[in-house]
PDB file of N, CA and C in Angstrom:
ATOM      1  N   UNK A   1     -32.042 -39.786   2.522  1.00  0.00           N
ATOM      2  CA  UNK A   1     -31.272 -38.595   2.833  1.00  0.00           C
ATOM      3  C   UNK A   1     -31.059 -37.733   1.587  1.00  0.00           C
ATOM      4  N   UNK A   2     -30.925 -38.523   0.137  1.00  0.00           N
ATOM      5  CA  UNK A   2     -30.636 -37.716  -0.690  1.00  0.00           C
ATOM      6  C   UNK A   2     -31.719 -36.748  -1.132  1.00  0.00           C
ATOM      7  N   UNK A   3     -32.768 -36.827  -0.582  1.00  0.00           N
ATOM      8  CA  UNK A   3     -34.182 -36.600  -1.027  1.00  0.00           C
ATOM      9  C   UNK A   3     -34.294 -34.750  -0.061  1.00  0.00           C
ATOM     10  N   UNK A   4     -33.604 -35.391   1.415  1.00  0.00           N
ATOM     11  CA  UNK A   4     -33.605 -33.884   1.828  1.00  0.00           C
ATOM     12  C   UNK A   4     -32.366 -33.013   1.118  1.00  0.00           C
ATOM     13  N   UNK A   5     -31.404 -33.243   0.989  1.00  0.00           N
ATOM     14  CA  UNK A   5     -30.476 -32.343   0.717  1.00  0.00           C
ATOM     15  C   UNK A   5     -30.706 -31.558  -0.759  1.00  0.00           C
ATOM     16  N   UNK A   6     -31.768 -32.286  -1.678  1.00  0.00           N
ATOM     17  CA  UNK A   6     -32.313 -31.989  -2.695  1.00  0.00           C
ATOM     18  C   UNK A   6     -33.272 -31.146  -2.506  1.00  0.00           C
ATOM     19  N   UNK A   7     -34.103 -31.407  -1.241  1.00  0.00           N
ATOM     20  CA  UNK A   7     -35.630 -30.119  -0.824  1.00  0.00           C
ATOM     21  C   UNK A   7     -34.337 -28.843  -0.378  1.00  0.00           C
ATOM     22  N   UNK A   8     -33.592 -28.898  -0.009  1.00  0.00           N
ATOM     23  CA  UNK A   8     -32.541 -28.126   0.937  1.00  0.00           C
ATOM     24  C   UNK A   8     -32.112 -27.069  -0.061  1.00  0.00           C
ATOM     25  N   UNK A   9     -31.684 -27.757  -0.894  1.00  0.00           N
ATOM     26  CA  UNK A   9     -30.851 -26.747  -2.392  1.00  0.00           C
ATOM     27  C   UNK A   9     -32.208 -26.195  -3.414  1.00  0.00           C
ATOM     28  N   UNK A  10     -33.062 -26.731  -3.328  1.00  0.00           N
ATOM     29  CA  UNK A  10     -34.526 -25.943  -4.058  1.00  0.00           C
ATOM     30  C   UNK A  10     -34.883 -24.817  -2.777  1.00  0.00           C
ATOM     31  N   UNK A  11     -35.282 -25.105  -1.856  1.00  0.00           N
ATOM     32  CA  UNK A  11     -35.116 -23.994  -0.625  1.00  0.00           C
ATOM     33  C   UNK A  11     -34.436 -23.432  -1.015  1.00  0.00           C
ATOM     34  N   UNK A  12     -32.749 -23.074  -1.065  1.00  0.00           N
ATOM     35  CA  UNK A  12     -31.877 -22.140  -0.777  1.00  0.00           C
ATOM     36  C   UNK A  12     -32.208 -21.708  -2.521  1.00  0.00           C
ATOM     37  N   UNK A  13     -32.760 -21.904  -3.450  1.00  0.00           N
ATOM     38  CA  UNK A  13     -32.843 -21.565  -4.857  1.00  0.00           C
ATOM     39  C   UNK A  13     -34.034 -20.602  -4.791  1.00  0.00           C
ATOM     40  N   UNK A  14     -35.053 -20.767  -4.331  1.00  0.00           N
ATOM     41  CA  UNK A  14     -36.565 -20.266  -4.300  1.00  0.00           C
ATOM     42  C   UNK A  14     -36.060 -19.167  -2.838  1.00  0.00           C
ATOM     43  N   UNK A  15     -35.132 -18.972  -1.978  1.00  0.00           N
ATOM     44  CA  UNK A  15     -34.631 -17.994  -1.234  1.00  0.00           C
ATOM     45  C   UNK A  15     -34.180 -17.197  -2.282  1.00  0.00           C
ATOM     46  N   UNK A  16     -32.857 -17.965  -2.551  1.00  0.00           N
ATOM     47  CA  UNK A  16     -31.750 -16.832  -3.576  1.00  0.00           C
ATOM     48  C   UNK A  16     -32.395 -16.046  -4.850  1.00  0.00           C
ATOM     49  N   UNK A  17     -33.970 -16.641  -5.269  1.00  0.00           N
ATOM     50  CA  UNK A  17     -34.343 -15.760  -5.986  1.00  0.00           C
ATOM     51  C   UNK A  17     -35.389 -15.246  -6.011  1.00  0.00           C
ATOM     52  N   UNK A  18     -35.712 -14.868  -4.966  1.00  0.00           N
ATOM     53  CA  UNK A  18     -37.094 -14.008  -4.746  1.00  0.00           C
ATOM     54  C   UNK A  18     -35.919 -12.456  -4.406  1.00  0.00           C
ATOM     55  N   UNK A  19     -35.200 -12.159  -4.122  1.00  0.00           N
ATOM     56  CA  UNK A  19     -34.661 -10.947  -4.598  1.00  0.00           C
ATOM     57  C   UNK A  19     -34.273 -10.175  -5.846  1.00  0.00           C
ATOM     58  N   UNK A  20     -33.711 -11.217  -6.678  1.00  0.00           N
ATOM     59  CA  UNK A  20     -34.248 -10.329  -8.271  1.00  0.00           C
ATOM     60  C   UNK A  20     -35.285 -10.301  -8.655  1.00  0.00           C
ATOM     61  N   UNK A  21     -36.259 -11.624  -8.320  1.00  0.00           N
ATOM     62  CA  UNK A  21     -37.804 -11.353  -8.943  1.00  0.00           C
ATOM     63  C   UNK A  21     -38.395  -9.748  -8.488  1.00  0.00           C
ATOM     64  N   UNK A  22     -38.434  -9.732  -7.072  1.00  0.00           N
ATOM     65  CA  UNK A  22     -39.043  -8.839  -6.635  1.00  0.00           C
ATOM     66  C   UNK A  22     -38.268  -7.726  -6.661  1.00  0.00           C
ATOM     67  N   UNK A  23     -37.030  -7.375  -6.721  1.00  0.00           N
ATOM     68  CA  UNK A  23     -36.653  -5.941  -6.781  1.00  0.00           C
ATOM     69  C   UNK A  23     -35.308  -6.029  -7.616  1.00  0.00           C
ATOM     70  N   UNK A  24     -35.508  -6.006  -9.016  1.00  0.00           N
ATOM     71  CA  UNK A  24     -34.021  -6.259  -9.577  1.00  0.00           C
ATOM     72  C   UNK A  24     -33.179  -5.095  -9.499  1.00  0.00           C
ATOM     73  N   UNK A  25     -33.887  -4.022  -9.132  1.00  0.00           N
ATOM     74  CA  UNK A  25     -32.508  -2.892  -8.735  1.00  0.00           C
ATOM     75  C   UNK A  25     -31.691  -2.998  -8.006  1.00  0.00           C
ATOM     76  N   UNK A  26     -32.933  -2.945  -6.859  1.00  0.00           N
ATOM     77  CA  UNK A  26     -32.193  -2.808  -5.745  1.00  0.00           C
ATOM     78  C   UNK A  26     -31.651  -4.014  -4.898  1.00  0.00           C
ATOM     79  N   UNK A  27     -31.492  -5.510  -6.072  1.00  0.00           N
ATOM     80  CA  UNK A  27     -30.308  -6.855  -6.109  1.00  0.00           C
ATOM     81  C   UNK A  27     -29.506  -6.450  -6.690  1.00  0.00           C
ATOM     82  N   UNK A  28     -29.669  -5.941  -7.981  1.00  0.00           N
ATOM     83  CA  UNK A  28     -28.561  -5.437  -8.497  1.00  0.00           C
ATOM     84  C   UNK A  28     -27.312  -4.472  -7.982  1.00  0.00           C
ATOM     85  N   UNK A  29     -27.757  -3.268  -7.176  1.00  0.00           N
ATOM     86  CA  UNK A  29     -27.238  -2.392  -6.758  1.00  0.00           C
ATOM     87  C   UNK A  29     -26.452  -2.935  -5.317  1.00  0.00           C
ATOM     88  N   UNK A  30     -26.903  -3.480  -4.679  1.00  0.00           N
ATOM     89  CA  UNK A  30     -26.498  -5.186  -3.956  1.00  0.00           C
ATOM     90  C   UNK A  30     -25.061  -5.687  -3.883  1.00  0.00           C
ATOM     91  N   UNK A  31     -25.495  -6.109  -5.167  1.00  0.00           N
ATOM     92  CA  UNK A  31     -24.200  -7.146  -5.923  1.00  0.00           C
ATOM     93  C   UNK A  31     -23.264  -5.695  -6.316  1.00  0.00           C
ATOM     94  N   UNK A  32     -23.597  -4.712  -6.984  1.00  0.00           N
ATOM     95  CA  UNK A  32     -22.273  -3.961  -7.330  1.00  0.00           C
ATOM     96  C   UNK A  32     -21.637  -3.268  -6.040  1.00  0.00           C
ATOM     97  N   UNK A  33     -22.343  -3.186  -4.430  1.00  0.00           N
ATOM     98  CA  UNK A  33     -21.836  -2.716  -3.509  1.00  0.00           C
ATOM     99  C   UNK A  33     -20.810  -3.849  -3.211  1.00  0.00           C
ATOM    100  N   UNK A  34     -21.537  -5.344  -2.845  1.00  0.00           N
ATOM    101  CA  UNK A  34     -20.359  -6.247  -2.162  1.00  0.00           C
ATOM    102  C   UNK A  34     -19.703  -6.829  -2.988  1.00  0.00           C
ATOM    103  N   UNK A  35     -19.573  -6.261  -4.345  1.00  0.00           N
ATOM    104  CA  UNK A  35     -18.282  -6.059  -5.303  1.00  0.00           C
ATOM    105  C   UNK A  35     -16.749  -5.898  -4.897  1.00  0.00           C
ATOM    106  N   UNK A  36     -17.506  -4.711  -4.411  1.00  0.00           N
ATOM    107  CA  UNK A  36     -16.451  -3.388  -4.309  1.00  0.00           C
ATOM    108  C   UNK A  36     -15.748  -3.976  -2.620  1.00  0.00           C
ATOM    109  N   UNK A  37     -16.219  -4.647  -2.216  1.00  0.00           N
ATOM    110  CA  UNK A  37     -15.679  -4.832  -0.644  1.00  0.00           C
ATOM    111  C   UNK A  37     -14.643  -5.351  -0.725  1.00  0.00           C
ATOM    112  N   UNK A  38     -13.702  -5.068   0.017  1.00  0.00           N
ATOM    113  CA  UNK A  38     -12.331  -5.764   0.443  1.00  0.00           C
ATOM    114  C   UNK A  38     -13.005  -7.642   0.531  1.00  0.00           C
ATOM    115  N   UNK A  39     -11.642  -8.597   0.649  1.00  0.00           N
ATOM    116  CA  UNK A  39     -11.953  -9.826   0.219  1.00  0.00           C
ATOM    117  C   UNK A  39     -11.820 -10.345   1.558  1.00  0.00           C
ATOM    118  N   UNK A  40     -11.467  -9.944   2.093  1.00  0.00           N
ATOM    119  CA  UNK A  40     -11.666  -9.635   4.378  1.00  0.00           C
ATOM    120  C   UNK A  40     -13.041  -9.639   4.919  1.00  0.00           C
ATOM    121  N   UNK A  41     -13.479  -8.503   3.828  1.00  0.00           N
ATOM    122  CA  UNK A  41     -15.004  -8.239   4.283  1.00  0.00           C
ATOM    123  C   UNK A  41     -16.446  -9.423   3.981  1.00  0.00           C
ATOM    124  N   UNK A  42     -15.768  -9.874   2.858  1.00  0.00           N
ATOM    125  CA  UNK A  42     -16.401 -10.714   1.880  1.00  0.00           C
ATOM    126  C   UNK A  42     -16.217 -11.954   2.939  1.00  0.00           C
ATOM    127  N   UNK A  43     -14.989 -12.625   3.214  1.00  0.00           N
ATOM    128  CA  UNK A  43     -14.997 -13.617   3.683  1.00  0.00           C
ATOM    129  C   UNK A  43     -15.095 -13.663   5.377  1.00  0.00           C
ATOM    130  N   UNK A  44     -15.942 -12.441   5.841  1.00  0.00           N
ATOM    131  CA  UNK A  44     -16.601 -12.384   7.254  1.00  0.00           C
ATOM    132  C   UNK A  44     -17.907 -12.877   7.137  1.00  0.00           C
ATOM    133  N   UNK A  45     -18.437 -12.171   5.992  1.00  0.00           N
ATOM    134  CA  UNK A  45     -19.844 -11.993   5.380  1.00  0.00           C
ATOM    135  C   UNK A  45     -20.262 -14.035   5.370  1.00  0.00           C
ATOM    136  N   UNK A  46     -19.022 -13.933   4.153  1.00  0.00           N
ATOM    137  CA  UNK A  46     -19.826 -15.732   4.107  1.00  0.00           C
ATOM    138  C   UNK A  46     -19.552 -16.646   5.527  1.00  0.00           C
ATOM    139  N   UNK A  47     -18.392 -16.183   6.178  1.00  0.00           N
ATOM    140  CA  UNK A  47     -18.749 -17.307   7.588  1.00  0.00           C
ATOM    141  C   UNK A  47     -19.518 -16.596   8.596  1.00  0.00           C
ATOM    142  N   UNK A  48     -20.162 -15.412   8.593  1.00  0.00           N
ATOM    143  CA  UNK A  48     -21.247 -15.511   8.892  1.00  0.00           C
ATOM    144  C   UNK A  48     -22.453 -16.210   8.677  1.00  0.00           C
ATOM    145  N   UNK A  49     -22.486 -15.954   7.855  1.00  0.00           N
ATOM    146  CA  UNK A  49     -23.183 -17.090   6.766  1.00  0.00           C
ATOM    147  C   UNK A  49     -23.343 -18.568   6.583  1.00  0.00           C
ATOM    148  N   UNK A  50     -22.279 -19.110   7.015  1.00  0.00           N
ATOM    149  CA  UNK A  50     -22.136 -20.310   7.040  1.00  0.00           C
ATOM    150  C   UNK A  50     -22.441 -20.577   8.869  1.00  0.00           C
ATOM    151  N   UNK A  51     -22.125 -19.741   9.934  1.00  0.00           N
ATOM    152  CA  UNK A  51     -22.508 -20.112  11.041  1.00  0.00           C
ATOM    153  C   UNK A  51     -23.771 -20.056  11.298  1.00  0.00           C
ATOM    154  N   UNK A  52     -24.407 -18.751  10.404  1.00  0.00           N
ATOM    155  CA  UNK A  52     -25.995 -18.934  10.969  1.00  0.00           C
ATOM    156  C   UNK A  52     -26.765 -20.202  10.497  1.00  0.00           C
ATOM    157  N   UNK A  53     -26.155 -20.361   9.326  1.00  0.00           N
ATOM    158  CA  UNK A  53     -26.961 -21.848   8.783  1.00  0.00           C
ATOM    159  C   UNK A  53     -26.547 -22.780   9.606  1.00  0.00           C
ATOM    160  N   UNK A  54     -25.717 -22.748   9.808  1.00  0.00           N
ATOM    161  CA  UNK A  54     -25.251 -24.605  11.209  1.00  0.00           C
ATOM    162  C   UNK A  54     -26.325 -23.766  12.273  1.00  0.00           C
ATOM    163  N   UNK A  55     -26.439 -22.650  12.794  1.00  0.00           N
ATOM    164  CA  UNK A  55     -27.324 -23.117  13.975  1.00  0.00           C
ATOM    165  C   UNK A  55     -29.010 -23.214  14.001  1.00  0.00           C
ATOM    166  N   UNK A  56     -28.973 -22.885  12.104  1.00  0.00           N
ATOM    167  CA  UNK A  56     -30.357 -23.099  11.958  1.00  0.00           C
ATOM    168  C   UNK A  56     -30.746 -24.591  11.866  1.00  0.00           C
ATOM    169  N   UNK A  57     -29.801 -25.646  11.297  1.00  0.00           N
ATOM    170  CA  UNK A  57     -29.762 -26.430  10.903  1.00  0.00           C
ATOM    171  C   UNK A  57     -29.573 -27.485  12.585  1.00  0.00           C
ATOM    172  N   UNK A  58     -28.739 -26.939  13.032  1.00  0.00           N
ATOM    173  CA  UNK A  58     -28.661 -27.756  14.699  1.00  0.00           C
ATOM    174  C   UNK A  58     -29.999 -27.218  15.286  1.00  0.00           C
ATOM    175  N   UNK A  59     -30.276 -26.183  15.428  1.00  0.00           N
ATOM    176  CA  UNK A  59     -31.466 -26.288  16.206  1.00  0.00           C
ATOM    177  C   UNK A  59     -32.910 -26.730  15.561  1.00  0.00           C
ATOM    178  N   UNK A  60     -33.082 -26.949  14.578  1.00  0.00           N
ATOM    179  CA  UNK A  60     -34.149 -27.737  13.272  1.00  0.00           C
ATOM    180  C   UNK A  60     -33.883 -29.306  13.343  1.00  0.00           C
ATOM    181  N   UNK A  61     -32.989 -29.908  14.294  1.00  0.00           N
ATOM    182  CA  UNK A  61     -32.602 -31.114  13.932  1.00  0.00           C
ATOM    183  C   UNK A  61     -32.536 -31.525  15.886  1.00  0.00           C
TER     184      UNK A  61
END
């Protein structure tokens, strides 16, 4: 098991950075918009976030 949760976090690493490789502006410009967001907005954003991954993860399993 420890072997997937290790492919899991290199996945989500080789995701999280093919957006600065390929366009560091417009990651950059990104990050200084959902800066600026209320902390309401921010914490819709990540449990969105966190629900789409459980149903990627339930329906992959």
């Amino acid at each position: 098991m420890s072997n997937t949760i290790w492919l899991a976090i290199g996945m989500v690493l080789i995701v999280e950075g093919l957006g600065p490789l390929i366009a560091p502006n417009g990651w950059r410009n990104m990050v200084a918009q959902l800066s600026e967001q209320p902390d309401n907005t921010l914490r819709r954003i990540g449990g969105c976030l966190v629900v789409a991954g459980l149903v990627i993860c339930s329906v992959m399993l």
